[in-house]
Structures are given as structure tokens and as C-alpha cells.
PDB file of N, CA and C in Angstrom:
ATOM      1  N   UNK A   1     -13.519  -0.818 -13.752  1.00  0.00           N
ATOM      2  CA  UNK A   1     -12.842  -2.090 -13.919  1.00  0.00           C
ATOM      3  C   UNK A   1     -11.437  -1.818 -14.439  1.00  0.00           C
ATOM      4  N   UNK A   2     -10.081  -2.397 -13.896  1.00  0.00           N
ATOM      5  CA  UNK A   2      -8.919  -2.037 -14.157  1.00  0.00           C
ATOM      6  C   UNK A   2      -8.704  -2.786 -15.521  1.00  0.00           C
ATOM      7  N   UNK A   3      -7.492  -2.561 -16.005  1.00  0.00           N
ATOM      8  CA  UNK A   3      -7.215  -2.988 -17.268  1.00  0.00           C
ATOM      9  C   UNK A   3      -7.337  -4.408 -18.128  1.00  0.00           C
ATOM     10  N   UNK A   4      -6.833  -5.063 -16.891  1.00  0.00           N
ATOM     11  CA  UNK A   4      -6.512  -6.324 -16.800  1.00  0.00           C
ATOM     12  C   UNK A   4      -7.254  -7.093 -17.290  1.00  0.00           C
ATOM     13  N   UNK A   5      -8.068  -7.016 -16.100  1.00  0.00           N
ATOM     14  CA  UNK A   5     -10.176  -7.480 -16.181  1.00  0.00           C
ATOM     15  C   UNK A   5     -10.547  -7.082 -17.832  1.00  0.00           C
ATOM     16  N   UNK A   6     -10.752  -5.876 -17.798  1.00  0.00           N
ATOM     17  CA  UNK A   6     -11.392  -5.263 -19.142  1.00  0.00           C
ATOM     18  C   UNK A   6     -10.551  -6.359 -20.573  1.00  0.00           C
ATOM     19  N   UNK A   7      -9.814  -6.420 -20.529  1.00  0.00           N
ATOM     20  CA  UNK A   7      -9.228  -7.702 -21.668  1.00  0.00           C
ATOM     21  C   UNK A   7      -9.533  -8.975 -21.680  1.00  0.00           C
ATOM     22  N   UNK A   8      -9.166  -9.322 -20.122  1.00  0.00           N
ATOM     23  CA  UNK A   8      -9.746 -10.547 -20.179  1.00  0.00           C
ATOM     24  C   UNK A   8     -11.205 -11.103 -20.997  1.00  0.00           C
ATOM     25  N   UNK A   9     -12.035  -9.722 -20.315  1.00  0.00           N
ATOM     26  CA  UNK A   9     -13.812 -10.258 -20.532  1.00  0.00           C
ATOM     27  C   UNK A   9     -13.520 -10.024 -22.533  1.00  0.00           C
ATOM     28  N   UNK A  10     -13.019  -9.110 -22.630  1.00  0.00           N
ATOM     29  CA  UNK A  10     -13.191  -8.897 -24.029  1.00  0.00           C
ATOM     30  C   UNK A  10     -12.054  -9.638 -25.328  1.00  0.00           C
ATOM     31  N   UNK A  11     -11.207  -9.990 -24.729  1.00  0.00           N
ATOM     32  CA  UNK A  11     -10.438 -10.923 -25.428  1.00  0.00           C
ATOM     33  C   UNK A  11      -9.585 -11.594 -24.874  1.00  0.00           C
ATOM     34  N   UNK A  12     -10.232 -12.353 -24.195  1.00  0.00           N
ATOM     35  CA  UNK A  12      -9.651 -13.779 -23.496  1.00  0.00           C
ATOM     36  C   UNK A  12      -8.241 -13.782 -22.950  1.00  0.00           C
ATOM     37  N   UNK A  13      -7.609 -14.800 -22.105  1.00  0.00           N
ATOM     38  CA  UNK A  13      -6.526 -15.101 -21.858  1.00  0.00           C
ATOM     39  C   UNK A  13      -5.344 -15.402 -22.652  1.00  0.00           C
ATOM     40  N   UNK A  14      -5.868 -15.864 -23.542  1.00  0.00           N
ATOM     41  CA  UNK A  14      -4.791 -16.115 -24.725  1.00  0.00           C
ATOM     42  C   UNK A  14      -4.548 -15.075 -25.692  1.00  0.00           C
ATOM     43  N   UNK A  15      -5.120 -13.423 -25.592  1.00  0.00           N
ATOM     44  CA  UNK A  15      -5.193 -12.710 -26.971  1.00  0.00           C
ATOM     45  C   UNK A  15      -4.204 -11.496 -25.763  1.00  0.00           C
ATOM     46  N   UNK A  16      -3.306 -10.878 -26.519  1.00  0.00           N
ATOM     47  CA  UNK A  16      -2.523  -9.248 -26.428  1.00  0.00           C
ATOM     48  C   UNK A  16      -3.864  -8.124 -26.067  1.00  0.00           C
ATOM     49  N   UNK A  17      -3.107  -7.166 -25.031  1.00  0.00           N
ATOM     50  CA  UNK A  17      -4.281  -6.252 -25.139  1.00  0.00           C
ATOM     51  C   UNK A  17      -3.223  -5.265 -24.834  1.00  0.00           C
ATOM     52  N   UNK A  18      -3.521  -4.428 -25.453  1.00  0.00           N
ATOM     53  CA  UNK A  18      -2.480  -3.043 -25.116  1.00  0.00           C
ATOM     54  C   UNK A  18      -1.012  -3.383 -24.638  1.00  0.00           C
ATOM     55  N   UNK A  19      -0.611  -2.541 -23.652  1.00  0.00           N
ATOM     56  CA  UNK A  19       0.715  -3.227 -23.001  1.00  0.00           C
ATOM     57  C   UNK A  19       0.708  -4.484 -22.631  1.00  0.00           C
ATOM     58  N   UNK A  20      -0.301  -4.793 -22.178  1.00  0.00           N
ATOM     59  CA  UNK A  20      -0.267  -6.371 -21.253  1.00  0.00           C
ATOM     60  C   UNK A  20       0.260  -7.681 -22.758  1.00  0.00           C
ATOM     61  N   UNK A  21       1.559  -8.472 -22.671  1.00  0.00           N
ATOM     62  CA  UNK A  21       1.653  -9.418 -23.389  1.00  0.00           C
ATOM     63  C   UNK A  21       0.946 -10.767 -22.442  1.00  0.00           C
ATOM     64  N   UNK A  22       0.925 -12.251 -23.613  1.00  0.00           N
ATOM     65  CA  UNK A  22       0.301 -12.974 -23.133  1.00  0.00           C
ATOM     66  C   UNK A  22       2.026 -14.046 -23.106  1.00  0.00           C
ATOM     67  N   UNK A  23       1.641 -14.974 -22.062  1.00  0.00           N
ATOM     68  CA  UNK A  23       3.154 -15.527 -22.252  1.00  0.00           C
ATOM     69  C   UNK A  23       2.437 -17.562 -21.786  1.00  0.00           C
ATOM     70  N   UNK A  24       1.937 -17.936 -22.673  1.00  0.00           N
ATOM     71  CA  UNK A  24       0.895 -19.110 -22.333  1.00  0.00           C
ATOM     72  C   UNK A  24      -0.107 -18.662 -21.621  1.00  0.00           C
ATOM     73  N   UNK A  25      -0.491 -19.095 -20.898  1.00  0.00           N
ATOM     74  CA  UNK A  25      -1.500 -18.847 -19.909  1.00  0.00           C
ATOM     75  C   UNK A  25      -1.438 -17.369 -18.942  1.00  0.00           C
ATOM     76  N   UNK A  26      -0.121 -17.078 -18.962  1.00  0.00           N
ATOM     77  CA  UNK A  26       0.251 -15.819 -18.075  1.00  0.00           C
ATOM     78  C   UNK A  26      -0.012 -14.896 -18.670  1.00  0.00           C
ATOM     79  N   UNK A  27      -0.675 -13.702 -18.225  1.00  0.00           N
ATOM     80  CA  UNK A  27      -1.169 -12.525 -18.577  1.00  0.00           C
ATOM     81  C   UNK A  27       0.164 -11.675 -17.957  1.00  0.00           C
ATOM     82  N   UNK A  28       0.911 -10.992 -18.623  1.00  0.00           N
ATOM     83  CA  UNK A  28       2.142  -9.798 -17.986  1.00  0.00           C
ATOM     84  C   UNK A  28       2.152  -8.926 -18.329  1.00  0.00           C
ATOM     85  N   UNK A  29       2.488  -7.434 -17.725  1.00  0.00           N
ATOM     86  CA  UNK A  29       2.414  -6.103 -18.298  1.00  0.00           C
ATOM     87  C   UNK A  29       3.570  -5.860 -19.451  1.00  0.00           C
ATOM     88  N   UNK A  30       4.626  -6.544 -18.848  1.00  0.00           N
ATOM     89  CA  UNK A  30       5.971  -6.634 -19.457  1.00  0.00           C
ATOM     90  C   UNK A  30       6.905  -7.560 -20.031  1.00  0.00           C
ATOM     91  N   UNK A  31       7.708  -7.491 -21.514  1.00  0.00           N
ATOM     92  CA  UNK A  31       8.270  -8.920 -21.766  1.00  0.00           C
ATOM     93  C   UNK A  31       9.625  -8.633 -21.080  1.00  0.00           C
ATOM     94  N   UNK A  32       9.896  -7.870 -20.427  1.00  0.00           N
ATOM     95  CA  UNK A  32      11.328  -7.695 -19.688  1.00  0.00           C
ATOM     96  C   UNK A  32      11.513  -8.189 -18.705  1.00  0.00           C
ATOM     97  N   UNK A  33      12.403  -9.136 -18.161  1.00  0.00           N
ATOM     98  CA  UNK A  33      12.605  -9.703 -17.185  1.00  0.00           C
ATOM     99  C   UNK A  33      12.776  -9.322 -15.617  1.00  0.00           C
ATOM    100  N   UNK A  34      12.550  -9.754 -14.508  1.00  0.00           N
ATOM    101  CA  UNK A  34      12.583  -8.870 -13.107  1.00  0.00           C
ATOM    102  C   UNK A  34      12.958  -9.338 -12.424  1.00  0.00           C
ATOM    103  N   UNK A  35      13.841  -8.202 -11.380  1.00  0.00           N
ATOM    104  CA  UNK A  35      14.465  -9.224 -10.331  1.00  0.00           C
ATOM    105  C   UNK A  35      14.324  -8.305  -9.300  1.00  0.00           C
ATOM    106  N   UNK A  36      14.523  -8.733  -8.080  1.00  0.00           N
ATOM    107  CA  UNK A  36      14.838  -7.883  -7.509  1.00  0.00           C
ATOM    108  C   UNK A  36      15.706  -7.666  -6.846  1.00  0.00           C
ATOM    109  N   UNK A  37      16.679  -6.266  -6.636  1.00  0.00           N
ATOM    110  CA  UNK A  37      17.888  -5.382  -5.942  1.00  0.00           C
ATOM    111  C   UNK A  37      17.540  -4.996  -4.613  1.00  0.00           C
ATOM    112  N   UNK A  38      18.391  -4.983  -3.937  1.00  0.00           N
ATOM    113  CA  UNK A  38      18.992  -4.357  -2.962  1.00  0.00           C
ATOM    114  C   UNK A  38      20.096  -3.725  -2.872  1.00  0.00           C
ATOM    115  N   UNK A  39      19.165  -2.140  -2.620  1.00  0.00           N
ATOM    116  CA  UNK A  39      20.692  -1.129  -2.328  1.00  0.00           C
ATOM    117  C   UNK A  39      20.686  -0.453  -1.205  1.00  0.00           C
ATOM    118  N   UNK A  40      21.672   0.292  -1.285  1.00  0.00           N
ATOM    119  CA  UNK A  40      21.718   1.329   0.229  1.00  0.00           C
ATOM    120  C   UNK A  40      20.305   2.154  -0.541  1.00  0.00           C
ATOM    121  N   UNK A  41      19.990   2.578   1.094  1.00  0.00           N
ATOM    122  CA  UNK A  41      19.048   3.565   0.706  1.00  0.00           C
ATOM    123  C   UNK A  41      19.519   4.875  -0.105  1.00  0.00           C
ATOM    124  N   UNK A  42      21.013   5.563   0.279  1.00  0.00           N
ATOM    125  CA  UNK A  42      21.256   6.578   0.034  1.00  0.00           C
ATOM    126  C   UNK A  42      21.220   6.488  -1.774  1.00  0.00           C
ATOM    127  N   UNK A  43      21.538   5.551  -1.625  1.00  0.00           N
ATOM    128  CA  UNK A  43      21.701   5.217  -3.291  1.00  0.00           C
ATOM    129  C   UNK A  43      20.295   5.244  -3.933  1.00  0.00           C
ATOM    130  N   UNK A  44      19.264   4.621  -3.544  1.00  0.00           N
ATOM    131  CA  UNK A  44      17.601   4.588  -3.839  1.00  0.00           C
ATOM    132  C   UNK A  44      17.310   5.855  -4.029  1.00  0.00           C
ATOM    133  N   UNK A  45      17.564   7.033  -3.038  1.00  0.00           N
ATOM    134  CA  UNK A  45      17.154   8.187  -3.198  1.00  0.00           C
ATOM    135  C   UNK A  45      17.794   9.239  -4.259  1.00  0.00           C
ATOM    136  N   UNK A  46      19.269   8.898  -4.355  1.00  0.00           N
ATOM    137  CA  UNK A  46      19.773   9.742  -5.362  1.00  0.00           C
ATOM    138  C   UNK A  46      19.100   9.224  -6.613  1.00  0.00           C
ATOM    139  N   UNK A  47      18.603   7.830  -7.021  1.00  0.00           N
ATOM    140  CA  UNK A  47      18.233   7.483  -8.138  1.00  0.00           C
ATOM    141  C   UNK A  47      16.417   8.129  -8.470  1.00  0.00           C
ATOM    142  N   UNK A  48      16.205   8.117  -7.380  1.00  0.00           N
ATOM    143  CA  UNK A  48      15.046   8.707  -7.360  1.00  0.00           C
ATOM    144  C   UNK A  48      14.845  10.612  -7.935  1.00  0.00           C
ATOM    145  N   UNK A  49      16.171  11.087  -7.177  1.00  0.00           N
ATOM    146  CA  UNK A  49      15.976  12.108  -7.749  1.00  0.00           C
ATOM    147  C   UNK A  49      16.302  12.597  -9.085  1.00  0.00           C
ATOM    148  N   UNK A  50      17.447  11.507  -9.292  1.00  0.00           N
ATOM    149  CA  UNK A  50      17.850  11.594 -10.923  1.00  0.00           C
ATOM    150  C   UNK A  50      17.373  11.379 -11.828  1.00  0.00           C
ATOM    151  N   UNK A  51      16.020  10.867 -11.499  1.00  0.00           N
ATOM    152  CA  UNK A  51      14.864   9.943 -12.370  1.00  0.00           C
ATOM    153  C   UNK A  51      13.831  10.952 -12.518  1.00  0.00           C
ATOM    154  N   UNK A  52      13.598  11.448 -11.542  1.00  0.00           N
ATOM    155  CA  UNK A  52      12.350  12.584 -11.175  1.00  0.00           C
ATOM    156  C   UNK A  52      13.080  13.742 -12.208  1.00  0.00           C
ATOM    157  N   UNK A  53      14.708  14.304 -11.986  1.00  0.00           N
ATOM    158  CA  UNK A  53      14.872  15.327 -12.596  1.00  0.00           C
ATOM    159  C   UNK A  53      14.988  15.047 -14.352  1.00  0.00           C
ATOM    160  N   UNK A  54      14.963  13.676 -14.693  1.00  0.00           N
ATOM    161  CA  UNK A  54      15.207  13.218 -15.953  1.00  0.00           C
ATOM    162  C   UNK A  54      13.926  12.519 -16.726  1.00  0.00           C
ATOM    163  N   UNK A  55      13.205  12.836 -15.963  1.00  0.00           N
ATOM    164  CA  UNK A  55      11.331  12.796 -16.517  1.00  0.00           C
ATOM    165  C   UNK A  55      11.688  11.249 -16.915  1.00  0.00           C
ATOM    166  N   UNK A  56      12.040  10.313 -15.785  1.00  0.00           N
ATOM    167  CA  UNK A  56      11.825   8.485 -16.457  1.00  0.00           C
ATOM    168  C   UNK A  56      11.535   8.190 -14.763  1.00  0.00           C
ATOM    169  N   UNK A  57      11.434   7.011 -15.156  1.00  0.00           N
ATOM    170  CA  UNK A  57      11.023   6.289 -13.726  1.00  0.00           C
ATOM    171  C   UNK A  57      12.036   5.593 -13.316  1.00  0.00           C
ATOM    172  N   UNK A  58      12.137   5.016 -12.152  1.00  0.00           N
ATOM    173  CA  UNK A  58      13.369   4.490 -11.683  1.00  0.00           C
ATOM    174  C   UNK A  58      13.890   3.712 -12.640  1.00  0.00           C
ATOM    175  N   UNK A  59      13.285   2.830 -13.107  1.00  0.00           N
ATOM    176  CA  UNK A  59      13.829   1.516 -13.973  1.00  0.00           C
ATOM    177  C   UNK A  59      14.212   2.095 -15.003  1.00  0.00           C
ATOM    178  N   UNK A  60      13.292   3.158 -15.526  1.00  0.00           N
ATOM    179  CA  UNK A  60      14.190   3.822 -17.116  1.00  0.00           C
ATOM    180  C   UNK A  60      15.317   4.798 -16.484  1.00  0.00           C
ATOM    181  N   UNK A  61      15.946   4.892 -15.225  1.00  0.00           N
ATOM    182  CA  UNK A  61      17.098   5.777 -14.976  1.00  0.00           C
ATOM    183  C   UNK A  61      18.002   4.697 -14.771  1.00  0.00           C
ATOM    184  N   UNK A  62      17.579   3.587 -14.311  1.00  0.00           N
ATOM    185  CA  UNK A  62      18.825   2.509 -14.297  1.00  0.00           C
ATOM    186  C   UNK A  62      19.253   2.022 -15.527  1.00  0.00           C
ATOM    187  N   UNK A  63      17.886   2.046 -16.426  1.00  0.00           N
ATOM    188  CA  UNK A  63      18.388   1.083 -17.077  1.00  0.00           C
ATOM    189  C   UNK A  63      19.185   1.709 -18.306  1.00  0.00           C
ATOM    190  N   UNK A  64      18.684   3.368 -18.324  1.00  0.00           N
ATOM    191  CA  UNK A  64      19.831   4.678 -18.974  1.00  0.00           C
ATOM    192  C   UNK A  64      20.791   4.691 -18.266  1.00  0.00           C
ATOM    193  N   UNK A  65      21.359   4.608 -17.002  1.00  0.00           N
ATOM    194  CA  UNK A  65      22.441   4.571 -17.074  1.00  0.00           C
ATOM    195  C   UNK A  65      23.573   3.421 -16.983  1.00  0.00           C
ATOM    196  N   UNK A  66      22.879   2.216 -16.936  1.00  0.00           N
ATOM    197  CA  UNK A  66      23.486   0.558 -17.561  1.00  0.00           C
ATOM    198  C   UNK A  66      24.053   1.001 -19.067  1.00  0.00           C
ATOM    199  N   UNK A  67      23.102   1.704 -19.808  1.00  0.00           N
ATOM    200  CA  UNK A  67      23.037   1.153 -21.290  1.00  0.00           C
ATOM    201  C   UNK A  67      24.587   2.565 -21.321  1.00  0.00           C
ATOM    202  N   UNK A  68      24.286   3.413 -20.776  1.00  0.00           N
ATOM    203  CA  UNK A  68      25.575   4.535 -20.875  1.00  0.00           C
ATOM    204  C   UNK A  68      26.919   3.973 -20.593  1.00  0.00           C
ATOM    205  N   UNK A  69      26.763   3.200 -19.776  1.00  0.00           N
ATOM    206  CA  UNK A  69      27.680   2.426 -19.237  1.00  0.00           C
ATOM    207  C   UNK A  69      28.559   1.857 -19.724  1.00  0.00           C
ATOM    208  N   UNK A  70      27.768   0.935 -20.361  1.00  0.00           N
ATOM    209  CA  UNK A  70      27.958  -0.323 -21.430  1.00  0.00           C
ATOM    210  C   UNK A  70      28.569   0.423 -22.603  1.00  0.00           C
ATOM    211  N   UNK A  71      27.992   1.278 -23.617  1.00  0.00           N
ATOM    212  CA  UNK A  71      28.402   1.872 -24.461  1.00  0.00           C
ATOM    213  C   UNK A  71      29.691   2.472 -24.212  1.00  0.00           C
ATOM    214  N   UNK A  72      30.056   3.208 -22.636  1.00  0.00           N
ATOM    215  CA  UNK A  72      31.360   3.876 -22.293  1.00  0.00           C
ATOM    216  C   UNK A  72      32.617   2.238 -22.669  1.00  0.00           C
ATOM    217  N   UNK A  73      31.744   1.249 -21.800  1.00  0.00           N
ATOM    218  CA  UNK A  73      33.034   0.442 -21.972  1.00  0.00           C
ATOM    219  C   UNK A  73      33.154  -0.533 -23.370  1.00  0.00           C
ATOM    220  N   UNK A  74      32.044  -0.320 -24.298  1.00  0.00           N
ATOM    221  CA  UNK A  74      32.376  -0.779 -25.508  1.00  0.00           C
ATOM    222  C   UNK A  74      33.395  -0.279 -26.415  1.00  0.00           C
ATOM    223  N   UNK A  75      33.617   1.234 -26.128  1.00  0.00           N
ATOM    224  CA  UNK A  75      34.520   2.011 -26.598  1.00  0.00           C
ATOM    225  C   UNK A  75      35.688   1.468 -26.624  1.00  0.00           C
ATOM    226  N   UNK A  76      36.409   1.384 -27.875  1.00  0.00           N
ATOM    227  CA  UNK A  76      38.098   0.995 -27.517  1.00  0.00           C
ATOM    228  C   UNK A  76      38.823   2.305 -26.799  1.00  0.00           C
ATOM    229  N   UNK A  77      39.369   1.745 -26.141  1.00  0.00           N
ATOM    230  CA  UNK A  77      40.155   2.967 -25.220  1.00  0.00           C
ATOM    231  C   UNK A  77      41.351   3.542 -26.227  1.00  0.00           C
ATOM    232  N   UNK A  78      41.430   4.778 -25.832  1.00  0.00           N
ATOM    233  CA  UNK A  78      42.226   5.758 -26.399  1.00  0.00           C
ATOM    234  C   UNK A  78      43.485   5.541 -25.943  1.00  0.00           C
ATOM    235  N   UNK A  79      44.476   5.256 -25.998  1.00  0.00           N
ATOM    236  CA  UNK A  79      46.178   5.799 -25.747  1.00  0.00           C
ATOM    237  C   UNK A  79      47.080   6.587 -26.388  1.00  0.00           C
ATOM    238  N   UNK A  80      46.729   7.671 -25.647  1.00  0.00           N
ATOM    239  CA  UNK A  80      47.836   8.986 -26.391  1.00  0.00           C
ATOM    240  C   UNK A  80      48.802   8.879 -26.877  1.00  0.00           C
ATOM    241  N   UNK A  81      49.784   7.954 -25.984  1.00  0.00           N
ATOM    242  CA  UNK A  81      51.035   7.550 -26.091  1.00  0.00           C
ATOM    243  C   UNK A  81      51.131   6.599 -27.315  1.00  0.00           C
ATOM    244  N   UNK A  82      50.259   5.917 -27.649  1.00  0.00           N
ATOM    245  CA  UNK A  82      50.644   4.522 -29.170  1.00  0.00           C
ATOM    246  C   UNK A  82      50.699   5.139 -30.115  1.00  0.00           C
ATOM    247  N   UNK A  83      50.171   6.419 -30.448  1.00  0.00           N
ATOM    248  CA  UNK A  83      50.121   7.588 -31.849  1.00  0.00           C
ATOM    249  C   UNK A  83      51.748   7.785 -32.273  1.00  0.00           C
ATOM    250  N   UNK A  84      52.572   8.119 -31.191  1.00  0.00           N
ATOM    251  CA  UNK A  84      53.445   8.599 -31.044  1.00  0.00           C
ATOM    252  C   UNK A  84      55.070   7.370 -30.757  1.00  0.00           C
ATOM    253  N   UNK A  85      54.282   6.548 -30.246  1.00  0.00           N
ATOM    254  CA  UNK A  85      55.355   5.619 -29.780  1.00  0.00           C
ATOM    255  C   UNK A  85      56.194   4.999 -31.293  1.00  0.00           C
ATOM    256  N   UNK A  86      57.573   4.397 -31.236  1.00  0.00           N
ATOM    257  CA  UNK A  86      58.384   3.970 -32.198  1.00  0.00           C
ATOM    258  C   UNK A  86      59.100   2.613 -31.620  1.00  0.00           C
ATOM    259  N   UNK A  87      59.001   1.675 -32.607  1.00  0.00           N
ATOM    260  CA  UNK A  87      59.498   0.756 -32.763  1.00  0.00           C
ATOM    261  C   UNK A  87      61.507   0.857 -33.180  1.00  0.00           C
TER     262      UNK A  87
END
């Protein structure tokens, strides 16, 4: 019996069981939201391999390199030139 089932019989629709959250009546594996993308394939596969070589699954390689992302452009940018510049 898969996971799902096995909670249900043993603690109802309304109770948490392991990963699975309860969201009213909805039983979900995940509280993270989903959508779905469309990309080039070539792009699917490089992510695939970057994921495979980085021991995560697709979604934890996207969503590492969103969060890298984000952090690059939170950074205040550097200008060499303002250190130096005169009024």
C-alpha cells in the first residue's frame, strides 16, 4: 500500500503524515507552489545533467540556481571608478 493510503487509513484526512501536508480537505506532498514551464529541450537536458552531476533533482537545480541568482543581483554592484573619483 503506497504512502498516501497508509495515512489516510491510520490518521485520517485531516491529520499530517510524514512529508504529505494537509491543506483542508487536500492531502499534498508539498507546501510549495507548482507550475508548469516550458523550455527548449536543449535546455531540459543540460539541467538534467547539472542536477544529476550536483546530486539534486531538477527542481532543487533550478531552484539553486534562482536562489544564486537572486543573491548575485542582491549584491550592490561594485564601481572601481567611485573609490577614486573627485568632486
Amino acid at each position: 500500500m503506497d504512502h498516501f493510503f497508509s495515512c489516510v487509513q491510520r490518521f485520517g484526512m485531516f491529520m499530517s503524515c510524514g512529508s504529505h501536508i494537509n491543506h483542508g480537505e487536500k492531502h499534498v506532498k508539498h507546501a510549495h507552489p507548482q507550475f508548469k514551464l516550458r523550455i527548449p529541450l536543449g535546455l531540459k537536458r543540460w539541467l538534467e545533467t547539472e542536477a544529476t552531476s550536483n546530486h539534486r533533482s531538477i527542481s532543487g537545480q533550478i531552484i539553486y540556481l534562482l536562489e544564486e541568482t537572486k543573491k548575485a543581483s542582491d549584491q550592490p554592484a561594485s564601481n572601481p571608478d567611485a573609490s577614486t573619483s573627485t568632486l
